[in-house]
C-alpha atoms as a PDB file:
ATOM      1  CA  UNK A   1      -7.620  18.904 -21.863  1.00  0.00           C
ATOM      2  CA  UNK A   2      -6.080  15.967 -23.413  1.00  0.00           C
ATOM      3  CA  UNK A   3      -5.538  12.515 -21.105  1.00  0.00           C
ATOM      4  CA  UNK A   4      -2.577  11.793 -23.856  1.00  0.00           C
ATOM      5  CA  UNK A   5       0.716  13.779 -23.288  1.00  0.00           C
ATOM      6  CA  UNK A   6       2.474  12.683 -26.723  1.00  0.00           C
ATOM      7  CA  UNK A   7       2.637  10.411 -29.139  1.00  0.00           C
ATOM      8  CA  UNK A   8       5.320   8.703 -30.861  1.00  0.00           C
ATOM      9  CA  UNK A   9       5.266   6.067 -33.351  1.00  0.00           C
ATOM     10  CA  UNK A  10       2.198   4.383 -31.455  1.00  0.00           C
ATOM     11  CA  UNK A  11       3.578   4.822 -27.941  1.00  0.00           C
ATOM     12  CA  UNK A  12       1.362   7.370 -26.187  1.00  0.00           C
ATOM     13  CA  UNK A  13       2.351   8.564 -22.818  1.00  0.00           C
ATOM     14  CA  UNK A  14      -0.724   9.797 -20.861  1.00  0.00           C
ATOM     15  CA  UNK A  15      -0.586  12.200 -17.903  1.00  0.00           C
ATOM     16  CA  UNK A  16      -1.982   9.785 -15.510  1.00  0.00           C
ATOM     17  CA  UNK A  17       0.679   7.583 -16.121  1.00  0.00           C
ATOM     18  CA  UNK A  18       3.251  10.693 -16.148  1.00  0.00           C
ATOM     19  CA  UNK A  19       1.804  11.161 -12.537  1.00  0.00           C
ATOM     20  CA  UNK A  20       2.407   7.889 -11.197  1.00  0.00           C
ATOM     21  CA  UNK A  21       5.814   8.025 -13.067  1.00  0.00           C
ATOM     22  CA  UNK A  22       6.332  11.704 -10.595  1.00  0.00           C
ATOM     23  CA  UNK A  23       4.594  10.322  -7.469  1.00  0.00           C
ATOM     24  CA  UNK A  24       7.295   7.542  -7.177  1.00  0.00           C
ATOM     25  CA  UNK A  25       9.706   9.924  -7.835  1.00  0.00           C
ATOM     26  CA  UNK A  26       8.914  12.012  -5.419  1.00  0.00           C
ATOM     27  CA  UNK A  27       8.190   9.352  -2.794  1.00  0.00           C
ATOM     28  CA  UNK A  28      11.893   7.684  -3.550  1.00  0.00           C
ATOM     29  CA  UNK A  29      13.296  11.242  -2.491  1.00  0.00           C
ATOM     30  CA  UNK A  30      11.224  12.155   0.789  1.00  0.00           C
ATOM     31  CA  UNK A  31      11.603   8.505   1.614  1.00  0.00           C
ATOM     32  CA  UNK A  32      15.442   8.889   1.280  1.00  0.00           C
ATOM     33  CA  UNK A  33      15.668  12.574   2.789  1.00  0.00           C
ATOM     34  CA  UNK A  34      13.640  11.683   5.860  1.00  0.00           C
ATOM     35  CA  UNK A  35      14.780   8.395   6.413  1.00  0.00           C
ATOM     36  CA  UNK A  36      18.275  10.364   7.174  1.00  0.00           C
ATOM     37  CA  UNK A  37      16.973  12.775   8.883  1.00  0.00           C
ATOM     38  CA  UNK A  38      15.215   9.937  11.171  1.00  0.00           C
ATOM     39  CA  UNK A  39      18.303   7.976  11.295  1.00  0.00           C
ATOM     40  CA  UNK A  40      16.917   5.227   9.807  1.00  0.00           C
ATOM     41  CA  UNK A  41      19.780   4.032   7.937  1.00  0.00           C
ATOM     42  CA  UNK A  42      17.960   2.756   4.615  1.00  0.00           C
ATOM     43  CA  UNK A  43      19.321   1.235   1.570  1.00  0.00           C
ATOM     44  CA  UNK A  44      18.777   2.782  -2.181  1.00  0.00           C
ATOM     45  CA  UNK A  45      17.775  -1.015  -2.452  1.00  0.00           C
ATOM     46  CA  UNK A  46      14.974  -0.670   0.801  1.00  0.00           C
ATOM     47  CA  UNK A  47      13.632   2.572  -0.543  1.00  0.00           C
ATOM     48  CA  UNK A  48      13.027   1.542  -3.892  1.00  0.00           C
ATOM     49  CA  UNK A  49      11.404  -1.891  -2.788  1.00  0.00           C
ATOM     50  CA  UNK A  50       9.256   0.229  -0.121  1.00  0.00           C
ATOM     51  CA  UNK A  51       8.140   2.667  -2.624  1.00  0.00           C
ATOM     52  CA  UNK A  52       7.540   0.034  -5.395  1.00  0.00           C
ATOM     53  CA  UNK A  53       5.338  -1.955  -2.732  1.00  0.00           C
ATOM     54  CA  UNK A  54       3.850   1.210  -1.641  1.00  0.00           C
ATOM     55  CA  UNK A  55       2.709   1.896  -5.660  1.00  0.00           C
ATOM     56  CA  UNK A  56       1.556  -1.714  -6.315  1.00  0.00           C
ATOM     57  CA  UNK A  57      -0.348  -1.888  -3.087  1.00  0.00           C
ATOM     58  CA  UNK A  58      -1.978   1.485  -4.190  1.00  0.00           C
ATOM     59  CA  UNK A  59      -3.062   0.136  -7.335  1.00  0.00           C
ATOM     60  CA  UNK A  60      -4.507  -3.152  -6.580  1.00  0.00           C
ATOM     61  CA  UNK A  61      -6.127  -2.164  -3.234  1.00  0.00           C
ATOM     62  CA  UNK A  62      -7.590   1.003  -5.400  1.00  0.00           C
ATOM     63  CA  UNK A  63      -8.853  -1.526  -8.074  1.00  0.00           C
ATOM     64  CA  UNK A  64     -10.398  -4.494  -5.465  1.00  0.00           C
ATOM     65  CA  UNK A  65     -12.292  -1.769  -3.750  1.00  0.00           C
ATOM     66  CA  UNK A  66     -13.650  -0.040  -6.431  1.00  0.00           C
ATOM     67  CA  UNK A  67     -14.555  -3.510  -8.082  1.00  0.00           C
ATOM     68  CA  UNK A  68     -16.346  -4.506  -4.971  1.00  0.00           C
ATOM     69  CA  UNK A  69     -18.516  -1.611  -4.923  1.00  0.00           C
ATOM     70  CA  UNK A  70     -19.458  -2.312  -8.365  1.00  0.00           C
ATOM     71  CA  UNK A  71     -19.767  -6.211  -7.657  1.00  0.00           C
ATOM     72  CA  UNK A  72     -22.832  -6.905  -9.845  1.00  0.00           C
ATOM     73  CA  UNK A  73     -21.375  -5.531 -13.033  1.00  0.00           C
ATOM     74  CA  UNK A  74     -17.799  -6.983 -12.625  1.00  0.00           C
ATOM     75  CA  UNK A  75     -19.556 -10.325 -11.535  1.00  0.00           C
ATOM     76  CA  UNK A  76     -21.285 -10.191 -14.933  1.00  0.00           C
ATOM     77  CA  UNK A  77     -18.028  -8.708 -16.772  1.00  0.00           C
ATOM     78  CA  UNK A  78     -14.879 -10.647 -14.716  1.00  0.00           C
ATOM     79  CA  UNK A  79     -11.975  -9.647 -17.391  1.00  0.00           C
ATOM     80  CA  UNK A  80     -13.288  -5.906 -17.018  1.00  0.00           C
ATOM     81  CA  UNK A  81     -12.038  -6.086 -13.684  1.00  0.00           C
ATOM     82  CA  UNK A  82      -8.395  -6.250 -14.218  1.00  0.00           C
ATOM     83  CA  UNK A  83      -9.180  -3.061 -17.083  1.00  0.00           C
ATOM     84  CA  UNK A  84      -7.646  -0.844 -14.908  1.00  0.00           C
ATOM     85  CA  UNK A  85      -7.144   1.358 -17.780  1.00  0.00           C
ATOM     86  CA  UNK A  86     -10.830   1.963 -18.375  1.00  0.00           C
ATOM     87  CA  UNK A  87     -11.024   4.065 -15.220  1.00  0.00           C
ATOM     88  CA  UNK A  88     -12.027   2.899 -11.617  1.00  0.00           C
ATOM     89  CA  UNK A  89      -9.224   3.068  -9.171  1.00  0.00           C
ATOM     90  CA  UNK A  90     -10.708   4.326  -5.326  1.00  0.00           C
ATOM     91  CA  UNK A  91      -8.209   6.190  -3.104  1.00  0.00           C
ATOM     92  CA  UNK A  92      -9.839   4.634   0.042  1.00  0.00           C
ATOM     93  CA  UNK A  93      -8.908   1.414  -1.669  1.00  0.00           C
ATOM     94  CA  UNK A  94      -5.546   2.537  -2.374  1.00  0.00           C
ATOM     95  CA  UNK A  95      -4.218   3.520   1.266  1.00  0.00           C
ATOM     96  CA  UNK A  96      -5.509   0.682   2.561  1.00  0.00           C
ATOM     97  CA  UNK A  97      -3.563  -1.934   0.190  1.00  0.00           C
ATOM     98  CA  UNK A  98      -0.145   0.748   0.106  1.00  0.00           C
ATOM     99  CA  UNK A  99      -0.759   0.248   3.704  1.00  0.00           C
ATOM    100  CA  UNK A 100      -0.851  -3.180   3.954  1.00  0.00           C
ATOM    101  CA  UNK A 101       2.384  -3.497   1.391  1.00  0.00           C
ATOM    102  CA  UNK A 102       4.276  -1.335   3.393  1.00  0.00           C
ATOM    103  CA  UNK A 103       3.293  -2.569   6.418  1.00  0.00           C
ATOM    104  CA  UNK A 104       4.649  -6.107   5.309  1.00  0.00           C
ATOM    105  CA  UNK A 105       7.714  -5.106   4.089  1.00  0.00           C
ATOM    106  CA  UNK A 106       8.760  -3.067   6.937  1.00  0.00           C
ATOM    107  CA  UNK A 107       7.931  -5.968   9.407  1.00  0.00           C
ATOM    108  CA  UNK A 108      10.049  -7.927   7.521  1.00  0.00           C
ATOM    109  CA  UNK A 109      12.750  -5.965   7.436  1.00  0.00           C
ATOM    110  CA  UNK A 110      12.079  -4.950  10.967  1.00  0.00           C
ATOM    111  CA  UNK A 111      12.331  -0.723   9.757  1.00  0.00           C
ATOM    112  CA  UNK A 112      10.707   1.224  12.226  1.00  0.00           C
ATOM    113  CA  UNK A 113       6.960   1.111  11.337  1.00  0.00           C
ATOM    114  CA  UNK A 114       5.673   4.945  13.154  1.00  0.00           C
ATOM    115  CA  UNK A 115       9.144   6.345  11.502  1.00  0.00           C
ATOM    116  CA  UNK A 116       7.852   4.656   7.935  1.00  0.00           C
ATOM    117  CA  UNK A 117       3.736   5.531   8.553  1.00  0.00           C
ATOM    118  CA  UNK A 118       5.273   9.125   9.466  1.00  0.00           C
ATOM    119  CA  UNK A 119       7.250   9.302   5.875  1.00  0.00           C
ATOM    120  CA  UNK A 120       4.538   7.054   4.113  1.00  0.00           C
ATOM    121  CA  UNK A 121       1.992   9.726   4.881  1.00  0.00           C
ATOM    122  CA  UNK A 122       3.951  12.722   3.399  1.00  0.00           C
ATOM    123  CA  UNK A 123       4.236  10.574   0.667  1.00  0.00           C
ATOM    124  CA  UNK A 124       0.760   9.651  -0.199  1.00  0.00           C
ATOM    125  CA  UNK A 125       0.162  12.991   0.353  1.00  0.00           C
ATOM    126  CA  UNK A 126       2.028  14.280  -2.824  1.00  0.00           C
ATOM    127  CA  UNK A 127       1.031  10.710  -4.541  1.00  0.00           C
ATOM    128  CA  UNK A 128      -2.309  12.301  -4.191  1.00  0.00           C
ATOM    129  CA  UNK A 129      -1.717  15.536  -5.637  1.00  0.00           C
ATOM    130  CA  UNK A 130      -0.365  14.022  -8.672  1.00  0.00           C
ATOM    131  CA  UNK A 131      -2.945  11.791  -9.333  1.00  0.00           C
ATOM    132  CA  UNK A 132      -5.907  14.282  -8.912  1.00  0.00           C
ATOM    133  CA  UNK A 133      -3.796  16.217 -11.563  1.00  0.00           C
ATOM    134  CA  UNK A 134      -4.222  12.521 -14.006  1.00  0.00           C
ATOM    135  CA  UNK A 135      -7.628  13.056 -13.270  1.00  0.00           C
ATOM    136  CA  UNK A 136      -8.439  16.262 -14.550  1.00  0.00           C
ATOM    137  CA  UNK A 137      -6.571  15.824 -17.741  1.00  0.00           C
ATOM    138  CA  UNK A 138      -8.645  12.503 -17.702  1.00  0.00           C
ATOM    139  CA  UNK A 139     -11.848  14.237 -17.362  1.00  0.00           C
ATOM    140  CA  UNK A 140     -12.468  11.560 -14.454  1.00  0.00           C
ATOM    141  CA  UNK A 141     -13.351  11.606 -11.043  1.00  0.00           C
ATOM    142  CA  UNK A 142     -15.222  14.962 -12.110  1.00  0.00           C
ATOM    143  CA  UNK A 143     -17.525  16.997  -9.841  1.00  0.00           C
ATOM    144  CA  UNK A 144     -21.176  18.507 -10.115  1.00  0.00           C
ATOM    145  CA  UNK A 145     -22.366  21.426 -12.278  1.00  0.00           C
ATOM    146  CA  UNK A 146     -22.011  24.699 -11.475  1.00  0.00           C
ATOM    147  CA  UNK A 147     -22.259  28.050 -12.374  1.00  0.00           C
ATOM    148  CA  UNK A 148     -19.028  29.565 -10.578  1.00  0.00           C
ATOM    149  CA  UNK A 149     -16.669  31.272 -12.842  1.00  0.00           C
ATOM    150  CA  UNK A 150     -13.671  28.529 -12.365  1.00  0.00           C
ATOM    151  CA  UNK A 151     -16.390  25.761 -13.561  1.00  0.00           C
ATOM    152  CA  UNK A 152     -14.513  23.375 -16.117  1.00  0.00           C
ATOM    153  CA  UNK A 153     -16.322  22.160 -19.819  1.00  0.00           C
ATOM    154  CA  UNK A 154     -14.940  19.282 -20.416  1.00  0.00           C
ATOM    155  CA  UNK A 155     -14.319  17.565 -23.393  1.00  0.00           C
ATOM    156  CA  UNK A 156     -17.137  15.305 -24.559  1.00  0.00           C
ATOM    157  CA  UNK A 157     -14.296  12.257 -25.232  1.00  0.00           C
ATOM    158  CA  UNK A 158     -13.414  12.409 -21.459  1.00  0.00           C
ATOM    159  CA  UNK A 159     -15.927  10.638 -18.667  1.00  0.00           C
ATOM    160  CA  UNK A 160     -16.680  14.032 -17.310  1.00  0.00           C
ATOM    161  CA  UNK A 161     -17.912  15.471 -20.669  1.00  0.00           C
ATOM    162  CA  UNK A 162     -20.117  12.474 -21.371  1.00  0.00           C
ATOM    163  CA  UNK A 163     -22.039  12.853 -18.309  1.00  0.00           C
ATOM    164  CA  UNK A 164     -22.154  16.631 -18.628  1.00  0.00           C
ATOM    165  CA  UNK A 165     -21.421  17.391 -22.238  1.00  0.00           C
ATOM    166  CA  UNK A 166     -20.921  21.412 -22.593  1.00  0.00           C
ATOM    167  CA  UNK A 167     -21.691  21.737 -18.796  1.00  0.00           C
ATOM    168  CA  UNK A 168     -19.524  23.413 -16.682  1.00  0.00           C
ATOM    169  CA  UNK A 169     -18.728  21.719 -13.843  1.00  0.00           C
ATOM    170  CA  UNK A 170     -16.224  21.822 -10.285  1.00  0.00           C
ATOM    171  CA  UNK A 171     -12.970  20.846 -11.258  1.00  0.00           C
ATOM    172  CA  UNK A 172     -13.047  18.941  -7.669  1.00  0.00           C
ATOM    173  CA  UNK A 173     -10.160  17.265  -8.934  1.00  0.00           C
ATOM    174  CA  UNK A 174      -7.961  20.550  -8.345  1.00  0.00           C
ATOM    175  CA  UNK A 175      -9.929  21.101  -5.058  1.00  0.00           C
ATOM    176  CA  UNK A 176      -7.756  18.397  -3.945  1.00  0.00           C
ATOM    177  CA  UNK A 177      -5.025  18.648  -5.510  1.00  0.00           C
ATOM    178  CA  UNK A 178      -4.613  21.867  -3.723  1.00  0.00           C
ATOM    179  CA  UNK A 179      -5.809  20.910  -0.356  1.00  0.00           C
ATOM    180  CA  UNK A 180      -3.559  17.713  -0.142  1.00  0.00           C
ATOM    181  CA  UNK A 181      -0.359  20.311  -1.433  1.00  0.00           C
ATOM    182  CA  UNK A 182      -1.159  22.734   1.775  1.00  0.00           C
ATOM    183  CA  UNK A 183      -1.591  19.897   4.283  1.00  0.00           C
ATOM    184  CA  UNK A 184       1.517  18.076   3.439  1.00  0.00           C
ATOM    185  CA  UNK A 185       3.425  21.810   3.515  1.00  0.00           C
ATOM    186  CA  UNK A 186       2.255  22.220   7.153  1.00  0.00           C
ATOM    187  CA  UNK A 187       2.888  18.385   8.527  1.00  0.00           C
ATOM    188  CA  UNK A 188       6.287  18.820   6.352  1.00  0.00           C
ATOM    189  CA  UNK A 189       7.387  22.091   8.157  1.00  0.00           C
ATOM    190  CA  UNK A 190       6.425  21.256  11.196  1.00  0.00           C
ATOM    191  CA  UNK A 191       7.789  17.263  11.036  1.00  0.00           C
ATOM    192  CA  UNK A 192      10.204  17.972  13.742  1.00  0.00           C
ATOM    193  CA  UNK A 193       7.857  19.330  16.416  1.00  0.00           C
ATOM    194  CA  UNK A 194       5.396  16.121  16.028  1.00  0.00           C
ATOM    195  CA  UNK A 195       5.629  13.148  17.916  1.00  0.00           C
ATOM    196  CA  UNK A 196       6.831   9.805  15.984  1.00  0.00           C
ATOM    197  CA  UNK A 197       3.276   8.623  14.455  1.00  0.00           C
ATOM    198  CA  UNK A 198       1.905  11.735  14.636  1.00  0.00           C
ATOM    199  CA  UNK A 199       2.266  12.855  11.497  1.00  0.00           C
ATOM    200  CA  UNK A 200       0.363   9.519  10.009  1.00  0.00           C
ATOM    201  CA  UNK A 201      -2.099  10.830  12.396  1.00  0.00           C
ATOM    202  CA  UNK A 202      -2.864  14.312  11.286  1.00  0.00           C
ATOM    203  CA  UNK A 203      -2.856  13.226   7.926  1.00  0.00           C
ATOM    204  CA  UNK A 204      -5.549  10.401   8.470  1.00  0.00           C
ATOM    205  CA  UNK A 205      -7.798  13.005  10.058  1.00  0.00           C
ATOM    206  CA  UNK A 206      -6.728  15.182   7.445  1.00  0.00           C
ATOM    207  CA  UNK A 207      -7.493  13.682   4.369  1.00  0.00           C
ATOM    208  CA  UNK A 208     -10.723  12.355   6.502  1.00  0.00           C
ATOM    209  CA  UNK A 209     -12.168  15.967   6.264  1.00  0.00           C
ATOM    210  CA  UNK A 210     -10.998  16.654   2.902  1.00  0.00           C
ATOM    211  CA  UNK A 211     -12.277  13.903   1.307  1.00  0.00           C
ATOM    212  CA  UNK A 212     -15.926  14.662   2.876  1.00  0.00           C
ATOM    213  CA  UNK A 213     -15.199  18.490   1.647  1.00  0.00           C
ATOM    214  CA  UNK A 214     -14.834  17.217  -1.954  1.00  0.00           C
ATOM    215  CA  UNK A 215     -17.344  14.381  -1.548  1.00  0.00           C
ATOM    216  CA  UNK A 216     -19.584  17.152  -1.736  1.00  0.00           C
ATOM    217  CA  UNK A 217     -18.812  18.563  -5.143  1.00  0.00           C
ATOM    218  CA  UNK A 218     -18.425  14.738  -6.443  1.00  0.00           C
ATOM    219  CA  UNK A 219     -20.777  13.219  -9.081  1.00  0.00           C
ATOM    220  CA  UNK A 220     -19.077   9.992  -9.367  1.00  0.00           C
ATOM    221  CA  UNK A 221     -18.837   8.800  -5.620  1.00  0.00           C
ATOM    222  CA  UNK A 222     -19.445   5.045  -4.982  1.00  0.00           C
ATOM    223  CA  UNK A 223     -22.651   4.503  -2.626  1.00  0.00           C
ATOM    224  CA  UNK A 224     -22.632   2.313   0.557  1.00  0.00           C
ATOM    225  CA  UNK A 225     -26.119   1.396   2.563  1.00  0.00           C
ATOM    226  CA  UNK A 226     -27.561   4.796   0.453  1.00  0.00           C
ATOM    227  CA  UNK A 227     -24.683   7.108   1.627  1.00  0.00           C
ATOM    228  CA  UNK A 228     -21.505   8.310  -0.073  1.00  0.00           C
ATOM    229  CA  UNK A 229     -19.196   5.741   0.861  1.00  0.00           C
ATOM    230  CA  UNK A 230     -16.180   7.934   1.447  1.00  0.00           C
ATOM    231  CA  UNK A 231     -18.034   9.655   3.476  1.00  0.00           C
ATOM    232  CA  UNK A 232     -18.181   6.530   5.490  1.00  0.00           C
ATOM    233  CA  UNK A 233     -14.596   5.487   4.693  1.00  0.00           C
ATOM    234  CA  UNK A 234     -13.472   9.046   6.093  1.00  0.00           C
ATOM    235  CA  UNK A 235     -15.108   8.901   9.303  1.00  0.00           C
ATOM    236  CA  UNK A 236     -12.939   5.935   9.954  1.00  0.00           C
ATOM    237  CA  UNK A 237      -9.926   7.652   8.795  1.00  0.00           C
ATOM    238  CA  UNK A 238     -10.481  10.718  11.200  1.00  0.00           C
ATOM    239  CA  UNK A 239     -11.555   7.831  14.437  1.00  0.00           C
ATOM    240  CA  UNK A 240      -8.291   5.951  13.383  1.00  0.00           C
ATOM    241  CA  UNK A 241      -6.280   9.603  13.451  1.00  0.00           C
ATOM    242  CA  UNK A 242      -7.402  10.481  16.168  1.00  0.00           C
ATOM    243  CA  UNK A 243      -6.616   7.103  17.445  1.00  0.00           C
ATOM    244  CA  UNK A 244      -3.285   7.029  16.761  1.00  0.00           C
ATOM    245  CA  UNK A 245      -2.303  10.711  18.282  1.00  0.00           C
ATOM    246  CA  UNK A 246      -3.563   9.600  21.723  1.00  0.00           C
ATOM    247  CA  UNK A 247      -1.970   6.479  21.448  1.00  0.00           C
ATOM    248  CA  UNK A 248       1.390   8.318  20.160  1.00  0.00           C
ATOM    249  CA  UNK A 249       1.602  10.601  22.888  1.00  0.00           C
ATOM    250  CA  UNK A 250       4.899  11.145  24.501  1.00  0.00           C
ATOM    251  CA  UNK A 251       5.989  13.357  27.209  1.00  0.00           C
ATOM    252  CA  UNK A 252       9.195  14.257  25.015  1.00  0.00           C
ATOM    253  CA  UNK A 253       7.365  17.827  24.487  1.00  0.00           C
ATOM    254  CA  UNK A 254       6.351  17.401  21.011  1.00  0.00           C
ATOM    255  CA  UNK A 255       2.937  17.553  19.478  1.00  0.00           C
ATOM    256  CA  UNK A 256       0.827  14.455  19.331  1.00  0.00           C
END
């Protein structure tokens, strides 16, 4: 595995960029596709601003998080903390300042927030697919040892490697990847048959339980009051789910 895709004449292009590059991609087309199908009558111009928001939210509410979980070294090392580059980006982080973008914008604009949250979550969904594929080419956000035949040796460059250098470990990277590709197939054939919201719903409980699956595997988890902090950070993802499908309910006959 190599984090660098090419090189040409001092450009490199690395995969985790690539994925960013393919997660607003994809999030400009689903945004676009849905939004018709919703009837929500968007402009190329709205999409695009939405989905830009939506990636620069991501990014910084990723980075504050991660940073504040590792106050006492950033507090010693302040220009670290905008070294994005160097690793440290929290997913937890990241919905919650997407959210908060997107949540602006669409107020703003006055866009139909549950249609948006609905669309948003298919979104992130994918976003989060591609980036646990950055990660494994990184060698970051690497899992545990193991002895199971699909264990991963990673190269003793990447993060992963220097921890465990010629250790196999999980490639809990992929464990997600492929997790977050089956839930967005089911919420994405079965869109029409869930109330408006819903779908932000199912995927907050969702991810919830995924992320405490993987959590499992992880060796590079941040650590809140001696737990796992996403283990934490899911529980209120699942409460806030679970939250939003009661308050979402509808007698229209669909599923909330």
């Amino acid at each position: 595995m190599d984090p660098i895709l090419f090189s040409v004449y001092g450009f490199s292009l690395r995969y985790y960029s690539l994925m960013y590059i393919l997660a607003g991609a994809i999030a400009f087309g689903l945004v676009h596709f849905m939004g018709k199908e919703r009837h929500l009558q968007l402009s190329s111009d709205q999409i695009a601003d939405m989905v830009s928001l939506g990636l620069l939210g991501g990014i910084i509410g990723a980075r504050v998080y991660y940073v504040a979980f590792n106050w006492s070294f950033y507090a010693a090392n302040p220009l670290d903390a905008l070294a994005i580059w160097h690793g440290g980006l929290a997913i937890h982080g990241g919905i919650i300042g997407g959210t908060i973008a997107v949540w602006w914008y669409t107020k703003r604009r006055n866009i139909d927030q549950w249609h948006i949250a609905d669309i948003a979550a298919l979104c992130v969904l994918v976003g989060q697919a591609c980036g646990r594929f950055g990660n494994f080419m990184n060698g970051d956000a690497h899992g545990i040892p193991t002895d199971l035949p699909w264990g991963v040796v990673f190269p003793a460059s990447s993060i992963a490697g220097t921890e465990y250098p010629g250790i196999a470990i999980h490639p809990v990277m992929l464990y997600e990847l492929v997790l977050n590709l089956l839930v967005f197939a089911a919420l994405f054939a079965f869109r029409k048959r869930i109330c408006k919201g819903g779908i932000m719903g199912y995927y907050l409980i969702a991810y919830g339980v995924i992320r405490v699956i993987t959590s499992t595997f992880r060796a590079d988890d941040l650590y809140l009051f001696g737990m796992k902090a996403p283990y934490l950070a899911s529980m209120v993802m699942v409460i806030a789910g679970f939250w939003i499908l009661q308050k979402r309910r509808s007698g229209n006959g669909k599923v909330c």
